[in-house]
Protein backbone atom coordinates (compact mmCIF):
# COMPACT_ATOMS: atom_id res chain seq x y z
CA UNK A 1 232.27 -74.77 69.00
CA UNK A 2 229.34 -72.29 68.58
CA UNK A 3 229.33 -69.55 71.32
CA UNK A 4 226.06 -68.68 73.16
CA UNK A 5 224.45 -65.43 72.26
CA UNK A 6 224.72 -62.43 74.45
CA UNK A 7 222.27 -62.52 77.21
CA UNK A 8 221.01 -59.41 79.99
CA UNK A 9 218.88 -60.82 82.87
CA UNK A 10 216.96 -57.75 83.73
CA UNK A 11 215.58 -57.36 87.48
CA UNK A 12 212.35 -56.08 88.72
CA UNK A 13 212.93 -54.65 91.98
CA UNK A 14 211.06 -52.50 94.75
CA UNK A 15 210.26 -49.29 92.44
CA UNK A 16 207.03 -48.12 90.89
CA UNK A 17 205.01 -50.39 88.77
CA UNK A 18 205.54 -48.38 86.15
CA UNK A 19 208.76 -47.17 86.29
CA UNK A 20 209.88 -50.93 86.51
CA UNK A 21 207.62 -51.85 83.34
CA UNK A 22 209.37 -48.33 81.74
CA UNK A 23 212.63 -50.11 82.22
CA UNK A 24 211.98 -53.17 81.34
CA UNK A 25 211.09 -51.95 77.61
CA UNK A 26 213.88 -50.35 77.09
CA UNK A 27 216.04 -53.04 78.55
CA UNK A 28 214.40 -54.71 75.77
CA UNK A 29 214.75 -52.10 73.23
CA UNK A 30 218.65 -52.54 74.49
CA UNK A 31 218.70 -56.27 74.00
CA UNK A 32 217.27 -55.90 70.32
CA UNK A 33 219.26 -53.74 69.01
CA UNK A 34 222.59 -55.49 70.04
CA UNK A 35 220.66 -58.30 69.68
CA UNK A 36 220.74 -59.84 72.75
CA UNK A 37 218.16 -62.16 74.45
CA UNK A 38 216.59 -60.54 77.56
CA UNK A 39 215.37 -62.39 80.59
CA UNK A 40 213.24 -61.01 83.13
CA UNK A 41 214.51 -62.11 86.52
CA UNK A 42 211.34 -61.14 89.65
CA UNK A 43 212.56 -63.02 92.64
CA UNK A 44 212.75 -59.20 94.07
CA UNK A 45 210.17 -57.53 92.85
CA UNK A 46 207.55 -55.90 94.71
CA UNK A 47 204.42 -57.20 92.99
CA UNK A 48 204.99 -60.81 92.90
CA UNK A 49 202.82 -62.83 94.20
CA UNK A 50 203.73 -66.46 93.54
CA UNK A 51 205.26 -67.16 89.77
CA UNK A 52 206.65 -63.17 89.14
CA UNK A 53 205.80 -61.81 85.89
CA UNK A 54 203.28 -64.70 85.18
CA UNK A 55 201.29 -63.17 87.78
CA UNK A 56 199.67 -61.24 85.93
CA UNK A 57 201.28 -61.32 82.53
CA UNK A 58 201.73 -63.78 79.40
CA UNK A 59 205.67 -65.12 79.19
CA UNK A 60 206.31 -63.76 75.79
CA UNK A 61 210.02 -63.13 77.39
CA UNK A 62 211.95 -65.96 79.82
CA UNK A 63 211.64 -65.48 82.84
CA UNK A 64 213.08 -66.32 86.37
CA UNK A 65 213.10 -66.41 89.61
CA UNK A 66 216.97 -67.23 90.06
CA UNK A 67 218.86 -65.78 93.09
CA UNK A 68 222.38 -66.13 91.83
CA UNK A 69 221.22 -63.90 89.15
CA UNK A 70 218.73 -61.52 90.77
CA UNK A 71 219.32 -57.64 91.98
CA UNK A 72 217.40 -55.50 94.66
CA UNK A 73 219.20 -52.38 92.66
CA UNK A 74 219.91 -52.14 88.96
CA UNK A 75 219.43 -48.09 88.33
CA UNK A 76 222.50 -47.36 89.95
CA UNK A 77 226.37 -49.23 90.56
CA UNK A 78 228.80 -47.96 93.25
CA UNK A 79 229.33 -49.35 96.83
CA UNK A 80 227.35 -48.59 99.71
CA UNK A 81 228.24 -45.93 102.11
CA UNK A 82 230.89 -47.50 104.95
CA UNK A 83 228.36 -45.52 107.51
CA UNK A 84 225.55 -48.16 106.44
CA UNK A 85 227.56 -51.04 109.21
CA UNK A 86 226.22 -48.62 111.73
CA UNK A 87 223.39 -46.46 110.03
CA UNK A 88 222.01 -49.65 108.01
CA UNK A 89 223.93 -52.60 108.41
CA UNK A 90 220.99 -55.20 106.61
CA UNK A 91 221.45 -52.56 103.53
CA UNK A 92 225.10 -52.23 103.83
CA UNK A 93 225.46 -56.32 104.18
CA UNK A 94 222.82 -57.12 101.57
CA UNK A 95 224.45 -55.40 98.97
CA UNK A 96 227.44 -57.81 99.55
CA UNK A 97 225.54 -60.83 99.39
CA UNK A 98 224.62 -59.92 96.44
CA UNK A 99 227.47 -58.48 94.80
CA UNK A 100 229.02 -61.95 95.29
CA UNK A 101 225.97 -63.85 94.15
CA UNK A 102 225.97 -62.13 91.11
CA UNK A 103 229.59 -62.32 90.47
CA UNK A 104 229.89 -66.45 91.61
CA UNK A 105 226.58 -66.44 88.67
CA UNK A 106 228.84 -64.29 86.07
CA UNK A 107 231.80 -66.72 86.26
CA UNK A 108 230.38 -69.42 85.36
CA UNK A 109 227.95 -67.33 82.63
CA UNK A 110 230.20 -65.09 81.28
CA UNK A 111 228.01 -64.38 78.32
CA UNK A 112 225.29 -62.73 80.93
CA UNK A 113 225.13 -59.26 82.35
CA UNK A 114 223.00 -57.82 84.64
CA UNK A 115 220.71 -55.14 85.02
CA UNK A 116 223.20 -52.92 86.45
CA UNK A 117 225.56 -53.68 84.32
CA UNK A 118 222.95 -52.47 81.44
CA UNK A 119 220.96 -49.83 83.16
CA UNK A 120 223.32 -46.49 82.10
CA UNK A 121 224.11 -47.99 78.77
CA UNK A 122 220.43 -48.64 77.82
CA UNK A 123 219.15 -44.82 79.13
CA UNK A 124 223.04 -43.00 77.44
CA UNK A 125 222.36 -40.51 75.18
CA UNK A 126 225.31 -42.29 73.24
CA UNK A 127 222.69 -45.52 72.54
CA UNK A 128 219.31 -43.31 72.65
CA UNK A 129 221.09 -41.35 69.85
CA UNK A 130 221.13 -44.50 67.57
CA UNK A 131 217.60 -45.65 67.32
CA UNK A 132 215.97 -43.84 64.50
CA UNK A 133 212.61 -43.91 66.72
CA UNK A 134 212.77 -44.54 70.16
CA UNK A 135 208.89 -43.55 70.39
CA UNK A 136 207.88 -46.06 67.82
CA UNK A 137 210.94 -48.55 69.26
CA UNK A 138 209.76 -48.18 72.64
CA UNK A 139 205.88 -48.19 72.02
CA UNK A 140 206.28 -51.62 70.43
CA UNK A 141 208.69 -53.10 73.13
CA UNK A 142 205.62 -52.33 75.37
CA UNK A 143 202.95 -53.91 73.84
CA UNK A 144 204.86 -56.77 72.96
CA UNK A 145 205.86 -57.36 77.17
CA UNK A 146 202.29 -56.13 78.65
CA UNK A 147 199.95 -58.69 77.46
CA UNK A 148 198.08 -59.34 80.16
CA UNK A 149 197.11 -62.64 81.30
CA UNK A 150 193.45 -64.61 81.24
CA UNK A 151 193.29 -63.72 84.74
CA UNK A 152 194.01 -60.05 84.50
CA UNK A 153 192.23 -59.96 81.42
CA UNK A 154 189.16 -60.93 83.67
CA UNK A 155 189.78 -58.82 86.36
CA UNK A 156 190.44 -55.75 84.25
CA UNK A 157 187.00 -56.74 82.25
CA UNK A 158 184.59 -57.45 84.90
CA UNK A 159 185.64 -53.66 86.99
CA UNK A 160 185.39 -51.86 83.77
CA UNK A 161 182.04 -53.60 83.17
CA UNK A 162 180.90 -52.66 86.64
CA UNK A 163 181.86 -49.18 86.15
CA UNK A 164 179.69 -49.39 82.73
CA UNK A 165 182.52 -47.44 81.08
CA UNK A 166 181.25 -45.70 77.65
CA UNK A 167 183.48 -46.30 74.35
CA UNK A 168 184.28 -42.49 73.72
CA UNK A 169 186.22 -40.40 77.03
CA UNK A 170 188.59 -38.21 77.73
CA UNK A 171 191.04 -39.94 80.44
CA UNK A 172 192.56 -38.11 83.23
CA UNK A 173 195.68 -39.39 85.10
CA UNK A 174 196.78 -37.30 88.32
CA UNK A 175 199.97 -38.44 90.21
CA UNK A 176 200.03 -37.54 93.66
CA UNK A 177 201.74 -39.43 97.09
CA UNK A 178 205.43 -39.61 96.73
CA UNK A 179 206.20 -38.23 93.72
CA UNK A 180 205.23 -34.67 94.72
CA UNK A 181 206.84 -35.27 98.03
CA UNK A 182 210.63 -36.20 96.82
CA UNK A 183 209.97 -33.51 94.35
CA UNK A 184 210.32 -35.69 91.03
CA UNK A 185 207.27 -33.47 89.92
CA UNK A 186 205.40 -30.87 90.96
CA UNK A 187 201.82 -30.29 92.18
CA UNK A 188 199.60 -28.88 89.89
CA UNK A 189 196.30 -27.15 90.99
CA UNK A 190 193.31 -28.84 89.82
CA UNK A 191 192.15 -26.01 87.90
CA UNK A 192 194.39 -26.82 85.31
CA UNK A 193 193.53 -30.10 84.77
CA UNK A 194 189.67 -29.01 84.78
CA UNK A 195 190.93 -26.12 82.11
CA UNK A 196 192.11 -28.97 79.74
CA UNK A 197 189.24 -31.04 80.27
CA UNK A 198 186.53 -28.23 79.28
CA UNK A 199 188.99 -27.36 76.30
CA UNK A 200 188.51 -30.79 75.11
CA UNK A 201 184.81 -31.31 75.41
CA UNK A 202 184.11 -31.37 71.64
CA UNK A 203 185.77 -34.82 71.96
CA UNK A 204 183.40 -36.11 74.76
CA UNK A 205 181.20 -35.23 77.72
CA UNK A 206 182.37 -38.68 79.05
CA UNK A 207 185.26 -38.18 81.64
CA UNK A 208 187.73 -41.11 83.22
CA UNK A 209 190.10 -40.18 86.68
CA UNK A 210 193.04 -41.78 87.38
CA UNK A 211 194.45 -41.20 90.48
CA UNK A 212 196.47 -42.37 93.50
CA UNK A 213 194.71 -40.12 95.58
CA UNK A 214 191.06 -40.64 95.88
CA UNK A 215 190.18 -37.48 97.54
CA UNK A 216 191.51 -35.45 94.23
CA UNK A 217 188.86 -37.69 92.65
CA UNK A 218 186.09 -36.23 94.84
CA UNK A 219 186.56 -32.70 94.57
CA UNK A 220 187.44 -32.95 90.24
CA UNK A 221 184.03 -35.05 89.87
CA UNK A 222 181.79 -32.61 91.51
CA UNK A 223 183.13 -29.99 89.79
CA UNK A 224 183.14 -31.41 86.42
CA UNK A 225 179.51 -32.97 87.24
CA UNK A 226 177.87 -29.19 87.78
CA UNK A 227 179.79 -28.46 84.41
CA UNK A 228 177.70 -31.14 82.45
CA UNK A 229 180.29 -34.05 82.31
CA UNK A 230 179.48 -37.64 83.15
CA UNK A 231 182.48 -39.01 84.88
CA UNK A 232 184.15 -41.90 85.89
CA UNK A 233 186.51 -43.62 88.41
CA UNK A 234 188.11 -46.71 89.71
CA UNK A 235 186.21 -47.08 93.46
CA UNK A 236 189.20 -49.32 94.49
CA UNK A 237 191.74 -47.00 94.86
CA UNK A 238 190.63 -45.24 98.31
CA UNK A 239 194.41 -43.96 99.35
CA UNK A 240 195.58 -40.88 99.93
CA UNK A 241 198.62 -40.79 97.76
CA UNK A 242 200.85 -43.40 96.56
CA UNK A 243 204.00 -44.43 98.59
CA UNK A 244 206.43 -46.94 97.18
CA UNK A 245 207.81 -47.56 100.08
CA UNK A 246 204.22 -48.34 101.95
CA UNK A 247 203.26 -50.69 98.98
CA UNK A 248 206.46 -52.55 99.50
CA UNK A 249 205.66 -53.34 103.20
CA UNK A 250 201.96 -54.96 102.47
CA UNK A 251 200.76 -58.57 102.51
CA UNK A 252 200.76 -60.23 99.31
CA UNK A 253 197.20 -60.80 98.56
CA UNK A 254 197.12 -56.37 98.91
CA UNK A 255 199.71 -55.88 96.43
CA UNK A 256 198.35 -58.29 94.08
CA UNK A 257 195.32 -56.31 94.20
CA UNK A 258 196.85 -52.64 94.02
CA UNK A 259 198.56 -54.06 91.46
CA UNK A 260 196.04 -55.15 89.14
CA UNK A 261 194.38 -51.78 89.60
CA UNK A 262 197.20 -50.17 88.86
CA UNK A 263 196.93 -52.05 85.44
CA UNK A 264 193.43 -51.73 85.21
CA UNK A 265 193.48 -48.01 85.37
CA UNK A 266 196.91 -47.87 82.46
CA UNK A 267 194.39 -49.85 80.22
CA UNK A 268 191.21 -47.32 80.39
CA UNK A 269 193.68 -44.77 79.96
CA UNK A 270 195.25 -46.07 76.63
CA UNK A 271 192.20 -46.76 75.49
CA UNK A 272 191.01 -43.45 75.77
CA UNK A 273 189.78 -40.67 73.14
CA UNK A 274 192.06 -38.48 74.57
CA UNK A 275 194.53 -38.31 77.03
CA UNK A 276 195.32 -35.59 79.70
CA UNK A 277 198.33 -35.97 82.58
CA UNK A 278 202.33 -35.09 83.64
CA UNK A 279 204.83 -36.53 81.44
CA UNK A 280 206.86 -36.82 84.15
CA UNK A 281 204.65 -39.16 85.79
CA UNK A 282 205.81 -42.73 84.27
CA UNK A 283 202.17 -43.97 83.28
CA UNK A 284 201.28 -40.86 81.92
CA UNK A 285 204.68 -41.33 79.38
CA UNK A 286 203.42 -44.32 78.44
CA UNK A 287 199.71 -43.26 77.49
CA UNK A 288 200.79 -41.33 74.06
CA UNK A 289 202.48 -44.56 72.94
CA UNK A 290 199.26 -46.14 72.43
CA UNK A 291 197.10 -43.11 72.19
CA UNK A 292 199.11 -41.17 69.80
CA UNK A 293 200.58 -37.77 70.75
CA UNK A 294 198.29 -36.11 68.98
CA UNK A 295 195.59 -37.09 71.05
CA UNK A 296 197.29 -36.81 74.20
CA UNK A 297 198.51 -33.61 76.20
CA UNK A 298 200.82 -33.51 79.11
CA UNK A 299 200.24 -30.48 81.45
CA UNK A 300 203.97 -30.42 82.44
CA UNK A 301 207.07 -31.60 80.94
CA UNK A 302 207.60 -32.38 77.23
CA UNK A 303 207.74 -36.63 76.25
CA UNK A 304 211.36 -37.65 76.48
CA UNK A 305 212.81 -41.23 78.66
């Protein structure tokens, strides 16, 4: 009798848009290497609107909506916190309904694992140590999953159009909202990022913002403007700073559409002239990969996962 190969069903959960794409390509990096098939499970993630990852995305992996199979966590096991029947008793009880879910699925799938199951493995320095190129291995696990849709495609097409974008700029991506605030990164002033953008004008006069927080835009363009650069922004994004957890509590038809600006600004900036952000910003890690690092510079942290 011929067993079934190895399978991971990866979830998308209630994270970042980009740290959930991030994962995803590694997960898929994973399932090559040990070669496994990977399905993409998005009955819990944040940006789905009615199908999941065909939202906005051609299915060049399977994908699913399955709840037996699906996970509101999968970057980090243990047991909630016996305080959480008090504290946060929907947490504390979801996490059970879940766990047995999941483990009812697994019996009767025993070639499966989840995304928990898979999440320390795939990010151990013990696998990241084996890939001869996990920039070149990761780059193409990305462009093989983000292809958008005809939809997107024409969403992403028409705003660009509208914002009559020219071929040669230097892109700019500044992370703001809740990033600074849990202190995964630091806030740097603006004169640094205006530094490396004057540094670079040899490239092009042309300047692209990318930003959660529109009022950052405001003050950069009007300085850059008086300094002789033409420059250019996505009007949609009017916030103040991102917050995951305020995305996650919007209507549908709004998260459909900060989503697709989201993606609309990640394509300008990879195909930019050059690149200027945080590398410990998620979007601004993936930049380089289509860029090339030597046309990219990060204004904090070195590359790494």
């Amino acid at each position: 009798m011929e067993m079934k190969k190895k399978r991971i069903v990866y979830s998308l959960t209630g994270r970042g848009l980009f740290s959930e794409l991030s994962n995803l390509a590694l997960a898929l990096v994973y399932a090559d290497y040990n070669q496994e098939e990977l399905t993409v499970n998005t009955r819990n993630w944040n940006a789905r609107v009615e199908k999941g990852w065909s939202d906005y995305f051609e299915s060049v992996l399977p994908d699913c909506n399955g709840m037996m199979c699906s996970q509101y966590i999968v970057y980090k096991k243990g047991k909630p916190w016996w305080g959480n029947i008090y504290y946060n008793p929907s947490a504390f009880f979801r996490y059970y309904i879940f766990y047995i879910m999941n483990r009812i699925y697994l019996l009767f799938h025993p070639e499966t694992e989840l995304g928990n199951e898979v999440f320390l493995k795939m990010r151990s320095e013990e696998f990241l140590e084996k890939l001869e190129d996990i920039r070149n291995d990761y780059g193409s696990a990305l462009r093989k999953i983000l292809k958008f849709n005809e939809k997107t495609t024409g969403y992403i097409e028409e705003r660009k159009s509208e914002m009559n974008l020219p071929v040669d700029y230097i892109a700019v991506h500044i992370r703001r909202g809740d990033k600074i605030v849990s202190r995964e990164m630091k806030e740097l002033g603006l004169s640094l990022y205006i530094d490396a953008v004057k540094g670079k004008k040899h490239i092009s006069r042309n300047v692209f913002i990318a930003t959660d927080d529109s009022s950052v835009k405001d003050e950069l363009k009007s300085i850059l403007v008086a300094e002789g650069f033409n420059v250019y922004c996505n009007t949609a994004v009017t916030q103040t700073g991102f917050d995951e957890s305020l995305f996650n509590t919007k209507d549908k038809k709004s998260r459909y559409i900060d989503t697709l600006n989201m993606l609309l600004d990640m394509d300008i900036l990879i195909h930019s002239s050059f690149f200027i952000g945080t590398y410990t910003s998620n979007v601004s890690r993936i930049v380089p990969l289509y860029v090339g690092f030597g046309k990219s510079l990060s204004l904090d942290d070195e590359w790494k996962l």
